[in-house]
C-alpha atoms as a PDB file:
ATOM      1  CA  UNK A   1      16.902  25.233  -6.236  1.00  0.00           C
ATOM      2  CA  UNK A   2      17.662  22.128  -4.198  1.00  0.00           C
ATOM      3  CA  UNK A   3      20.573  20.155  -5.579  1.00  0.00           C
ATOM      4  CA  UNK A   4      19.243  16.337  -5.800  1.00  0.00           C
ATOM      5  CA  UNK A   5      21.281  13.030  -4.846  1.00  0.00           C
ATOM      6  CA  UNK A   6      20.816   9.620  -5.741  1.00  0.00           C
ATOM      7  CA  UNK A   7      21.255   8.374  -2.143  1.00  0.00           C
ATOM      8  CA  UNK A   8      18.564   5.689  -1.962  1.00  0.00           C
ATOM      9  CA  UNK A   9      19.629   4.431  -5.250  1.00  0.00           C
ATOM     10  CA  UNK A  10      19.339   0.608  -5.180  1.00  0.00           C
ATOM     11  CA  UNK A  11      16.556   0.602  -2.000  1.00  0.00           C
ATOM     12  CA  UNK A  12      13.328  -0.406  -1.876  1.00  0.00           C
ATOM     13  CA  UNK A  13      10.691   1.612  -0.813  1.00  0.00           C
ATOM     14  CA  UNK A  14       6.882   1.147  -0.056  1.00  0.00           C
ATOM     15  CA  UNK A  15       4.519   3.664   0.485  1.00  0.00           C
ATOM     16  CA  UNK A  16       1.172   3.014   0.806  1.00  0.00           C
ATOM     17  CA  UNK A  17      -1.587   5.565   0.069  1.00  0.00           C
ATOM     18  CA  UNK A  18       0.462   7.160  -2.345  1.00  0.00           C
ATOM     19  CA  UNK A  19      -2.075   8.593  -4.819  1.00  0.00           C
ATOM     20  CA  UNK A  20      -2.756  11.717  -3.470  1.00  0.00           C
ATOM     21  CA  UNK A  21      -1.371  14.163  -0.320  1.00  0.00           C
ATOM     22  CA  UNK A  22       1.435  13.385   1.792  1.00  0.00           C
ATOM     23  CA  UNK A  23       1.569  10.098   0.356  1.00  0.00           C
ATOM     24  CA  UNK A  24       1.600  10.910  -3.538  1.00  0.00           C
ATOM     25  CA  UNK A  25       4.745  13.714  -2.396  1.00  0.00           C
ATOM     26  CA  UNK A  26       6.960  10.946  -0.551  1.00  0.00           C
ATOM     27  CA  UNK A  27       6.500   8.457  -3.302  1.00  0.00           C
ATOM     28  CA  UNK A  28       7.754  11.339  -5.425  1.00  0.00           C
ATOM     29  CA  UNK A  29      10.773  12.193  -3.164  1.00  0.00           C
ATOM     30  CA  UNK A  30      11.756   8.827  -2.626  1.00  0.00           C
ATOM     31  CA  UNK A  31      11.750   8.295  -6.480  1.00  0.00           C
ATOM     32  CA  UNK A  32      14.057  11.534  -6.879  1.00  0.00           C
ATOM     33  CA  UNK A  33      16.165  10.143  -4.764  1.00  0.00           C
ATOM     34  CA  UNK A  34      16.359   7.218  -6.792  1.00  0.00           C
ATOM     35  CA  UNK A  35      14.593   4.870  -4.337  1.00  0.00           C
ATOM     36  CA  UNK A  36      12.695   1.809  -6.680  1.00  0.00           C
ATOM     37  CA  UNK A  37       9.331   2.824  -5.349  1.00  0.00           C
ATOM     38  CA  UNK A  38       5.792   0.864  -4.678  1.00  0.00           C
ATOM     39  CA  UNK A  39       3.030   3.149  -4.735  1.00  0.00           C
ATOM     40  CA  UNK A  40      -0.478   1.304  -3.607  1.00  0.00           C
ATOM     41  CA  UNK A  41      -3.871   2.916  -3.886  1.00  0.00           C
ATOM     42  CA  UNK A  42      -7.471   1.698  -3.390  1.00  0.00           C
ATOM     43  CA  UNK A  43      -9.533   2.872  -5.701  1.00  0.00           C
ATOM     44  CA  UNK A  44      -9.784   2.404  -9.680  1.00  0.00           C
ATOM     45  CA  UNK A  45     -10.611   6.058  -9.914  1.00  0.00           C
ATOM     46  CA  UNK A  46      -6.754   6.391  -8.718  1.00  0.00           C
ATOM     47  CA  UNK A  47      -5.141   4.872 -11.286  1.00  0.00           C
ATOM     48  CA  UNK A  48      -4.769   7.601 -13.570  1.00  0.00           C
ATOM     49  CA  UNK A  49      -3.133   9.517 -10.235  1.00  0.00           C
ATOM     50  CA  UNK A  50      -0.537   6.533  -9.879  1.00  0.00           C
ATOM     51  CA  UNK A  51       0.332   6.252 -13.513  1.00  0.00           C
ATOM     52  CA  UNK A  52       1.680  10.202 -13.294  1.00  0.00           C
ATOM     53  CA  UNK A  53       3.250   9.483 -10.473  1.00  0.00           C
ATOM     54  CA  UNK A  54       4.998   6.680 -12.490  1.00  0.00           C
ATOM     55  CA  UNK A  55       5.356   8.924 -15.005  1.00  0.00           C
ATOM     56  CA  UNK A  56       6.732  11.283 -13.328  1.00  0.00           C
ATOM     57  CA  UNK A  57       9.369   9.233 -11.655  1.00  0.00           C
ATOM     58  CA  UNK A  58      10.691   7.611 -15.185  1.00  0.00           C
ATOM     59  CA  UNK A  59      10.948  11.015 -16.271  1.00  0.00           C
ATOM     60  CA  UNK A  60      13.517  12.498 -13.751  1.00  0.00           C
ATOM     61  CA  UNK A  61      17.386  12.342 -14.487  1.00  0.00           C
ATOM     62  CA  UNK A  62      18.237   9.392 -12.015  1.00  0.00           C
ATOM     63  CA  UNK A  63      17.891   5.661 -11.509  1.00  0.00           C
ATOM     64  CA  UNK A  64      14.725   5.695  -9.540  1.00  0.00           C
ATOM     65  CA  UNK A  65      11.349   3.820 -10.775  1.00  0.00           C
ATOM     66  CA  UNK A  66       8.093   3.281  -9.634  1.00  0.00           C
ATOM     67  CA  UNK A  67       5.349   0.802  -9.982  1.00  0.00           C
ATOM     68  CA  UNK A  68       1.564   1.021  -8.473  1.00  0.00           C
ATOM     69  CA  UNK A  69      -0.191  -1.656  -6.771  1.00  0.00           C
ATOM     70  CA  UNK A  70      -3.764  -1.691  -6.261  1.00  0.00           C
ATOM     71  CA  UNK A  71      -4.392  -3.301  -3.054  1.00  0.00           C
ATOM     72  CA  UNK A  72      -7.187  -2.549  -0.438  1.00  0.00           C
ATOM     73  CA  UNK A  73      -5.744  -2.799   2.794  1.00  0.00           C
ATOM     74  CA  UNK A  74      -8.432  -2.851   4.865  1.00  0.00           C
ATOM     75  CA  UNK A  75      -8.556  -6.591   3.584  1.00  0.00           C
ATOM     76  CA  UNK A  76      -6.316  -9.205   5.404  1.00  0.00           C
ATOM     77  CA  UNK A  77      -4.822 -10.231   1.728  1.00  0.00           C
ATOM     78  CA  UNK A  78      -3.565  -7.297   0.173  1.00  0.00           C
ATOM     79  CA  UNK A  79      -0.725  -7.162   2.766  1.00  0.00           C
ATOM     80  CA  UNK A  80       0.484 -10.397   0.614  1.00  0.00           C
ATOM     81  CA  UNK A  81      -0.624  -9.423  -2.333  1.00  0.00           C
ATOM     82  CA  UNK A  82       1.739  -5.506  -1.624  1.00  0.00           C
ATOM     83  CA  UNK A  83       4.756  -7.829  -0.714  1.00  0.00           C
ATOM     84  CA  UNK A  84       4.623 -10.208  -3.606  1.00  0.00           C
ATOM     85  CA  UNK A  85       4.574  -7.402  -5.841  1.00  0.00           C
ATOM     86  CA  UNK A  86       7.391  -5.429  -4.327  1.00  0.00           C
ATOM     87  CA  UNK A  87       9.629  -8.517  -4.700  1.00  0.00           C
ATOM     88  CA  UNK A  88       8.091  -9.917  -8.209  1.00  0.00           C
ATOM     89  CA  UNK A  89       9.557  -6.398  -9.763  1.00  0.00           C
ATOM     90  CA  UNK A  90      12.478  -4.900  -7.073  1.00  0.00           C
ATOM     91  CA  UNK A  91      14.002  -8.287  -5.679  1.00  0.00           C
ATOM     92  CA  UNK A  92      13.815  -9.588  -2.540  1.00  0.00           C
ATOM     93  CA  UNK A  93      15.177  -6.726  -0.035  1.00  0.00           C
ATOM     94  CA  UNK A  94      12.731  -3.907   1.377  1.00  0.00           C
ATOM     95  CA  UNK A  95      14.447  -1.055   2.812  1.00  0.00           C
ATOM     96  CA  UNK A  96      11.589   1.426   3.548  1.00  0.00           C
ATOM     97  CA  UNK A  97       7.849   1.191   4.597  1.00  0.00           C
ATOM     98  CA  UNK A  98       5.776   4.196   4.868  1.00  0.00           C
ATOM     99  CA  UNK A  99       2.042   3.750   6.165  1.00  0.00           C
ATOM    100  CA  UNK A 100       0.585   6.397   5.359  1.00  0.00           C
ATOM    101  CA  UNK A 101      -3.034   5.266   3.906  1.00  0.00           C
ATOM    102  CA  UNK A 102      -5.322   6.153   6.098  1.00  0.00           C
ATOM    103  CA  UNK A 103      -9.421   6.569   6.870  1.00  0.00           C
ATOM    104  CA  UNK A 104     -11.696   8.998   9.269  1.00  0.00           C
ATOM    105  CA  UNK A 105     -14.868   8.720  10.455  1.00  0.00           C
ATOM    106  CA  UNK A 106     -16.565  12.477  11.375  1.00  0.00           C
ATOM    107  CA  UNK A 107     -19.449  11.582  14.080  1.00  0.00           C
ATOM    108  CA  UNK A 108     -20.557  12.355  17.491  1.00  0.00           C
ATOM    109  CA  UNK A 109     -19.783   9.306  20.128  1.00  0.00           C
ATOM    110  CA  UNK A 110     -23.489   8.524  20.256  1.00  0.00           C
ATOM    111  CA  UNK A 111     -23.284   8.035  16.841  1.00  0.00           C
ATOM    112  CA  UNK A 112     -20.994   5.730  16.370  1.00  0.00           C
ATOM    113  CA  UNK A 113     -20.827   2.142  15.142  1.00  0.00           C
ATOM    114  CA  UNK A 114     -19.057  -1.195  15.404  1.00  0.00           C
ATOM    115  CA  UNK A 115     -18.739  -0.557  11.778  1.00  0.00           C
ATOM    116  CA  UNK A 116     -17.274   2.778  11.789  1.00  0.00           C
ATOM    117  CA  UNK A 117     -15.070   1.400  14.292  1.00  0.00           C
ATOM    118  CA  UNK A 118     -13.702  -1.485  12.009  1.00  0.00           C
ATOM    119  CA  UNK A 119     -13.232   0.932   9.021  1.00  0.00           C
ATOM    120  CA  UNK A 120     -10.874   3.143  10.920  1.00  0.00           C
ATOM    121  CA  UNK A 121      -9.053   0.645  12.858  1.00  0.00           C
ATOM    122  CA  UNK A 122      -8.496  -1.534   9.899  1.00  0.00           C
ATOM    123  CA  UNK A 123      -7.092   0.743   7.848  1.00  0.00           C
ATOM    124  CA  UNK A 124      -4.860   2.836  10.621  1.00  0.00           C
ATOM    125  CA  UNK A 125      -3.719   0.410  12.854  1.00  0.00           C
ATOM    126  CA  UNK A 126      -4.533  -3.484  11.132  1.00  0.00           C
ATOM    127  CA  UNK A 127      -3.225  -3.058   8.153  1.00  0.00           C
ATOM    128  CA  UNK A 128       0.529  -1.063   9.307  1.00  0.00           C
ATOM    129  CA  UNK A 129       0.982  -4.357  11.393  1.00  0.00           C
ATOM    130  CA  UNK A 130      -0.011  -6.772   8.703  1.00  0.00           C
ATOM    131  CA  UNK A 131       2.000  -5.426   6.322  1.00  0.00           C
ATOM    132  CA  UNK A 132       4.809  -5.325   8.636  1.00  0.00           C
ATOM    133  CA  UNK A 133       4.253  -9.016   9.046  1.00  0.00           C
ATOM    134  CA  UNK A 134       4.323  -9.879   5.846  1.00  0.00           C
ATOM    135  CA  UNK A 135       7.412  -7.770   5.198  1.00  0.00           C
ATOM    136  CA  UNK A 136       9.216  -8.765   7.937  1.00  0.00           C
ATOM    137  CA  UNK A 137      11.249 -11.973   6.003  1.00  0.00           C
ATOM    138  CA  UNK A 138      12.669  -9.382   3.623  1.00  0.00           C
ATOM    139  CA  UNK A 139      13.579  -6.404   5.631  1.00  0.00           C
ATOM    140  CA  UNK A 140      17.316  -5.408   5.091  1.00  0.00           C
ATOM    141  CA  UNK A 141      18.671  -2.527   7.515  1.00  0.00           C
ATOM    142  CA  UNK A 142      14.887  -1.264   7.287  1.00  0.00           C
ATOM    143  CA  UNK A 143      13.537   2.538   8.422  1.00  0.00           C
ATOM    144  CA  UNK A 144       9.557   1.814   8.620  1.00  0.00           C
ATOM    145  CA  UNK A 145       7.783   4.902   9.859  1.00  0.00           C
ATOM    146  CA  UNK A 146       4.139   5.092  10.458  1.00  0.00           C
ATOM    147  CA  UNK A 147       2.245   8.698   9.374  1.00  0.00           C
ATOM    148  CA  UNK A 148       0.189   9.618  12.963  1.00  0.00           C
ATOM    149  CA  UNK A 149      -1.143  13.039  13.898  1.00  0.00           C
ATOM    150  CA  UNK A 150      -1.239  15.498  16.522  1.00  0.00           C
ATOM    151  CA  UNK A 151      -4.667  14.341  17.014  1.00  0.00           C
ATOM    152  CA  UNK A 152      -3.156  11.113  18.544  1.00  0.00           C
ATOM    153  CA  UNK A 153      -2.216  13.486  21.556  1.00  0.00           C
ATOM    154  CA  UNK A 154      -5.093  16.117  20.879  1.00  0.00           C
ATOM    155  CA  UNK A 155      -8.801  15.876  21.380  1.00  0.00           C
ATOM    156  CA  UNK A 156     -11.300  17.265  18.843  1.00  0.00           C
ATOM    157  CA  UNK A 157     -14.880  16.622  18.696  1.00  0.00           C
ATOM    158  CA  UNK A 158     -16.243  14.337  16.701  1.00  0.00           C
ATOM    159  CA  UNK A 159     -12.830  12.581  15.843  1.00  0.00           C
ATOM    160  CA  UNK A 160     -12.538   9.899  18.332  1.00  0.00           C
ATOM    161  CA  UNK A 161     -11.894   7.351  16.110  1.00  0.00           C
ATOM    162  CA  UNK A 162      -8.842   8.956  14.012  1.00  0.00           C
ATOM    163  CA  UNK A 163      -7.983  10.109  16.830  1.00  0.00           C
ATOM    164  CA  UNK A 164      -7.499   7.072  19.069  1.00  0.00           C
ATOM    165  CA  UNK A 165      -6.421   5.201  15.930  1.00  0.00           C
ATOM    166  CA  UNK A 166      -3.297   7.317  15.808  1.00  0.00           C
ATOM    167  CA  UNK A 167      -2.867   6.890  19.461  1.00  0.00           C
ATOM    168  CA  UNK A 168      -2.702   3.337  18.992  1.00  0.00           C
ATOM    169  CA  UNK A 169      -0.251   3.735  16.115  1.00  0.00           C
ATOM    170  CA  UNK A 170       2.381   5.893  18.225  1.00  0.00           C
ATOM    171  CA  UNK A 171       2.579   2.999  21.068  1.00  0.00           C
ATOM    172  CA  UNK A 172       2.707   0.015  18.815  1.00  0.00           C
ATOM    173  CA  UNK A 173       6.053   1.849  16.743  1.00  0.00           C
ATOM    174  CA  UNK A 174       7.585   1.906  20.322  1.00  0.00           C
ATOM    175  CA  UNK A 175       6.533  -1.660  20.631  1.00  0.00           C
ATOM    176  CA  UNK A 176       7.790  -2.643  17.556  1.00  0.00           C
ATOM    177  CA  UNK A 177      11.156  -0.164  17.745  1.00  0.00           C
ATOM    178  CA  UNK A 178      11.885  -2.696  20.631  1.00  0.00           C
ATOM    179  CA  UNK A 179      11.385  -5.733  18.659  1.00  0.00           C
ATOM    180  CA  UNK A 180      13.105  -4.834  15.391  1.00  0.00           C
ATOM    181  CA  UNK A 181      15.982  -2.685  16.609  1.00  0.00           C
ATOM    182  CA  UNK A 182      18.223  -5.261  17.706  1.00  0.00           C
ATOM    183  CA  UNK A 183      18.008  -6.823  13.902  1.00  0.00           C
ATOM    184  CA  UNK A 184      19.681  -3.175  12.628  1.00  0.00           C
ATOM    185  CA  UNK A 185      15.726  -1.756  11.806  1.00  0.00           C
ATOM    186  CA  UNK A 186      14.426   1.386  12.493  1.00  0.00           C
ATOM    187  CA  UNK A 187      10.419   2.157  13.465  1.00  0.00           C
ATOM    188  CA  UNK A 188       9.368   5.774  13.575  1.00  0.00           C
ATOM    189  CA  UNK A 189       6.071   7.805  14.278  1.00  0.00           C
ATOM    190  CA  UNK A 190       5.715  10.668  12.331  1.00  0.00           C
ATOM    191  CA  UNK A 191       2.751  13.384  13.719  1.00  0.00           C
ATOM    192  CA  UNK A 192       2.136  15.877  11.326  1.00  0.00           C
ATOM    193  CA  UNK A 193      -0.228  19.009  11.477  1.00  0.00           C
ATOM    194  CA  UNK A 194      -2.676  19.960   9.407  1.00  0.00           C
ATOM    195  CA  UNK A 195      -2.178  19.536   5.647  1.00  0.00           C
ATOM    196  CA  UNK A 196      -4.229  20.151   2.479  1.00  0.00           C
ATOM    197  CA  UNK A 197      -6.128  16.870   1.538  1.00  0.00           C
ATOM    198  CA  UNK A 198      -8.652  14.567   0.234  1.00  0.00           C
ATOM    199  CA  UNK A 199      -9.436  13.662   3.765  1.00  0.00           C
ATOM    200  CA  UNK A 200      -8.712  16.746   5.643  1.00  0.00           C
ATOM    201  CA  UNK A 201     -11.926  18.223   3.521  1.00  0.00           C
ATOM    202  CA  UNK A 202     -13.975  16.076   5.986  1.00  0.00           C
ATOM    203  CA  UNK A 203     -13.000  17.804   8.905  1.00  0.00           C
ATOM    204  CA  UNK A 204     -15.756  20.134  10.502  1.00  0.00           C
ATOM    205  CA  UNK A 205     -14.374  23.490   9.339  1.00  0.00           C
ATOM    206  CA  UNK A 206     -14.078  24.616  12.849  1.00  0.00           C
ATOM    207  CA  UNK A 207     -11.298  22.428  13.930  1.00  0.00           C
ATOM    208  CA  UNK A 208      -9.274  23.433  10.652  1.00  0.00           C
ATOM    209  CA  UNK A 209      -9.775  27.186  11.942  1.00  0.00           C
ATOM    210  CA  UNK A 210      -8.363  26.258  15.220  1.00  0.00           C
ATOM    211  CA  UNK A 211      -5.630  24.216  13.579  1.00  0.00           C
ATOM    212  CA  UNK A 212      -4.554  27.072  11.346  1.00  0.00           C
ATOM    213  CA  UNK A 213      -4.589  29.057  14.491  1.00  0.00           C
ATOM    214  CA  UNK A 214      -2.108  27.303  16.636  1.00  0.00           C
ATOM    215  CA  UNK A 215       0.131  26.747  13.295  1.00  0.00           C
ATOM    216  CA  UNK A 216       3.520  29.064  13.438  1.00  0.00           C
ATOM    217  CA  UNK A 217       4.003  29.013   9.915  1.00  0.00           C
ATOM    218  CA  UNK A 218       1.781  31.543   8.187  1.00  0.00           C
ATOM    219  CA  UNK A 219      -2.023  30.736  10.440  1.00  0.00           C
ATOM    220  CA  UNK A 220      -2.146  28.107   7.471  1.00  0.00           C
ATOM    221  CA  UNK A 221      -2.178  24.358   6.327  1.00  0.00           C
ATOM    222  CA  UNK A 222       0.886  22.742   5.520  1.00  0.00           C
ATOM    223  CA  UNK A 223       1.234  21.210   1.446  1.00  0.00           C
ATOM    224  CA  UNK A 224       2.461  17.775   0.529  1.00  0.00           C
ATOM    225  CA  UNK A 225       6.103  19.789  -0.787  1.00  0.00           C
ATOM    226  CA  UNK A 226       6.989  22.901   0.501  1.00  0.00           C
ATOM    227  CA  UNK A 227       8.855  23.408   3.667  1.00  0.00           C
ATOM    228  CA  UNK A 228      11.797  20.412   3.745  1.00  0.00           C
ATOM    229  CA  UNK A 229      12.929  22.818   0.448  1.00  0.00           C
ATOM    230  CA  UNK A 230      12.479  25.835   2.596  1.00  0.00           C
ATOM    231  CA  UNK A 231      14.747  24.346   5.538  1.00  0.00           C
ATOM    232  CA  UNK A 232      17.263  23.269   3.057  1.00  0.00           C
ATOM    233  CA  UNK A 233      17.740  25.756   1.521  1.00  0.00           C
ATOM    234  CA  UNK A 234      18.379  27.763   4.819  1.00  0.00           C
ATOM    235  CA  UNK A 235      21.183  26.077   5.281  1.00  0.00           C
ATOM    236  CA  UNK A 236      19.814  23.264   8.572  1.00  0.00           C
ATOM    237  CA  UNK A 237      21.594  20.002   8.808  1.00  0.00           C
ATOM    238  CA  UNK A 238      19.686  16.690   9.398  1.00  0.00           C
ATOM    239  CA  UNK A 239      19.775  16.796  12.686  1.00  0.00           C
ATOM    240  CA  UNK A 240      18.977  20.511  12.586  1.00  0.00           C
ATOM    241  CA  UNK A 241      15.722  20.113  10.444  1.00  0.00           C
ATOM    242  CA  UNK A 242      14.393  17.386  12.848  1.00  0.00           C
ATOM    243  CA  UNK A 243      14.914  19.569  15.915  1.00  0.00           C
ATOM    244  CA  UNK A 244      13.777  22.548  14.549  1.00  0.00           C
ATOM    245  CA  UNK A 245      10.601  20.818  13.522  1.00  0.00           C
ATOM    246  CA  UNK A 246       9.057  19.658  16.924  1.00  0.00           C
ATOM    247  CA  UNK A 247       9.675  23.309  17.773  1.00  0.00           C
ATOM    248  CA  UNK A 248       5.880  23.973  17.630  1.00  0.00           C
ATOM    249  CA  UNK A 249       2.676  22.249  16.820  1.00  0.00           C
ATOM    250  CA  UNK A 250       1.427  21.695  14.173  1.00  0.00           C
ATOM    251  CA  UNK A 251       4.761  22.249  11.800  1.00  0.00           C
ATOM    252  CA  UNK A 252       3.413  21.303   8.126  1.00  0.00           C
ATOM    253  CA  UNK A 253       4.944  17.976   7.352  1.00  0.00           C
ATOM    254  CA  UNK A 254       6.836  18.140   3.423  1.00  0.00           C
ATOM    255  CA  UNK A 255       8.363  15.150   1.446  1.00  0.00           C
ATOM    256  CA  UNK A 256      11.658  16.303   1.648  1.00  0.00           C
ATOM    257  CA  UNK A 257      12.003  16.834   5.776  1.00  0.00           C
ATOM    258  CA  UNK A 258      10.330  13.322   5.870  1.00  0.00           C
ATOM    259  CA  UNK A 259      12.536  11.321   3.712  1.00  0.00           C
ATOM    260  CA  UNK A 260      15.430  13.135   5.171  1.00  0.00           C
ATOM    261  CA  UNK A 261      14.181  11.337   8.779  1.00  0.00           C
ATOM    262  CA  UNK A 262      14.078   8.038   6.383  1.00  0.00           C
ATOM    263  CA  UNK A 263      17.653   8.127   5.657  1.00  0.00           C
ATOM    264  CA  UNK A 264      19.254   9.599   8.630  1.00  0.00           C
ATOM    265  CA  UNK A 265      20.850   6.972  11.614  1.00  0.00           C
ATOM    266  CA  UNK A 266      18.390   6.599  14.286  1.00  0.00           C
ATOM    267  CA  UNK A 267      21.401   7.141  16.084  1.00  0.00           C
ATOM    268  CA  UNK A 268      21.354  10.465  14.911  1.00  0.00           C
ATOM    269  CA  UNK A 269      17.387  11.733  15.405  1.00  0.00           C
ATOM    270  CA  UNK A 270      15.925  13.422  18.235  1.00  0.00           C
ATOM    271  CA  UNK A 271      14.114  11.474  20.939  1.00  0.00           C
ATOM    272  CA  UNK A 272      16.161   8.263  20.367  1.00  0.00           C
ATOM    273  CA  UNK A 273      15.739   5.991  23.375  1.00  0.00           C
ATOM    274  CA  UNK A 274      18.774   3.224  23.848  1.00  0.00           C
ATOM    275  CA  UNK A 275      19.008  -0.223  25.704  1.00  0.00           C
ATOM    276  CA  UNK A 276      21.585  -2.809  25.400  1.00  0.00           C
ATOM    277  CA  UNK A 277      19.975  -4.663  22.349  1.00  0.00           C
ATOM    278  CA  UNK A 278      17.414  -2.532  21.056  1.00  0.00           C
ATOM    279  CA  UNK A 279      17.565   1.211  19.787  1.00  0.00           C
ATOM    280  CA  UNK A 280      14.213   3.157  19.457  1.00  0.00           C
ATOM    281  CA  UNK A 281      13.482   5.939  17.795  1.00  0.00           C
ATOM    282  CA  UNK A 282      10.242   8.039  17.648  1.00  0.00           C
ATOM    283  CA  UNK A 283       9.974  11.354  15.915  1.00  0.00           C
ATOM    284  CA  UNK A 284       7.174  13.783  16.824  1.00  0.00           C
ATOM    285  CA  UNK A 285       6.461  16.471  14.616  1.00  0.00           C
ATOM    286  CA  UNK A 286       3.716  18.516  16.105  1.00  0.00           C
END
């Protein structure tokens, strides 16, 4: 087993879409780790999901908490309404932001419509940058990491819309790792492969078999919990886990490994890029 620390005890942490998949396991993580978490979701038919996760949380030996907001963050408010909420309960510091909520649309180009086109883009690019905005007055020595995909630098059928969404997520981290770095913040992209999901069920089953194809672990998806337990335990250091992860595409993307990237240096990450005033640092995991 693992042995647990309490190293984000005291810190803030946001993660939106946190529900279900990838998000619902780094809400979890975070909360082991004794991070004072905010878990948004959309839906009402969610809220059981959220109060287990709170649950859950309160129920571990450590100092970490949770609460849920409901927000729907394809709306220009809820960005306010996430912020308010994270200060009303944890204070007035926010440490870590993960955006990982996120929408697809499954259609042919000649299909498509401005309204698709709004759905996805509000959700996967919009609302990162307004909640960024609205969090910026309270960042303290902040690691904000977007959740892309390899489809940002793949094409698939039928998925131009995720696809370019996540695209559009990887340059504006760079963008913003240039802006916020000189303040002592932290803006990473995170690309993970394939992993069992809500949305992943959408995908035309013939992309998934090519996926699970290319993947070097097992021909298989990834799970929201698995593998950062797996590297552990083997014995990899920080630095180790992050290299050893873009080794191939398609790597399945775990709680653990992630909020191991949260807390390291940026300093100390592969593919850190360094100017005078600003230090950015993108992680691909592919």
């Amino acid at each position: 087993m693992v042995s647990r620390n309490f190293n984000l005890a005291g810190k803030v942490a946001i993660v939106t879409g946190a529900s279900r998949g990838l998000g619902l396991g780094f809400a979890k993580e975070l909360g082991s780790r004794g991070a004072q978490v905010v878990a948004t979701y959309t839906s009402a038919n969610s809220l059981e999901l959220v109060n287990r996760l709170i649950e859950h949380i309160a129920n571990l030996d450590g100092p970490g908490t949770c609460i849920g907001v409901r927000a729907d963050l394809r709306e220009e408010a809820s960005a306010g309404k996430i912020i308010q909420a994270t200060t009303a309960a944890f204070g007035n510091k926010i440490h870590i932001i993960v955006n990982n909520a996120g929408y697809e649309v499954v259609k042919p180009l000649t299909e498509l419509t401005t309204t698709d086109f709004n759905a996805v883009y509000s959700l996967n690019v919009l609302a990162p940058l307004l909640l960024l905005q609205a969090a910026r007055p309270h960042l303290s020595e902040a690691r904000i990491i977007n959740i892309g995909s390899v489809g940002a630098r793949a094409g698939f059928a039928n998925l131009s819309m995720y696809c370019s969404s996540k695209a559009a997520i990887e340059g504006m981290t760079r963008c913003w790792a240039a802006e916020l770095g000189g303040e002592g913040h932290t803006v990473n992209a995170v690309n993970p492969g394939p992993v069992q999901s809500d949305m992943l069920d959408n995908i035309p089953k013939d992309i998934i078999d090519m996926q699970k194809k290319n993947t070097p672990v097992g021909n298989r998806l990834g799970t929201a919990g698995e593998g950062g337990e797996k590297l552990q335990a083997e014995g990899y250091t920080q630095k180790e886990m992050v290299m050893r992860i873009g080794v191939r595409r398609h790597f399945e993307l775990t709680s653990t490994v992630f909020t191991q990237i949260i807390i390291d240096m940026a300093t100390h990450v592969a593919g850190t890029i360094r100017t005078e005033k600003t230090e950015q640092s993108r992680i691909d995991i592919e």
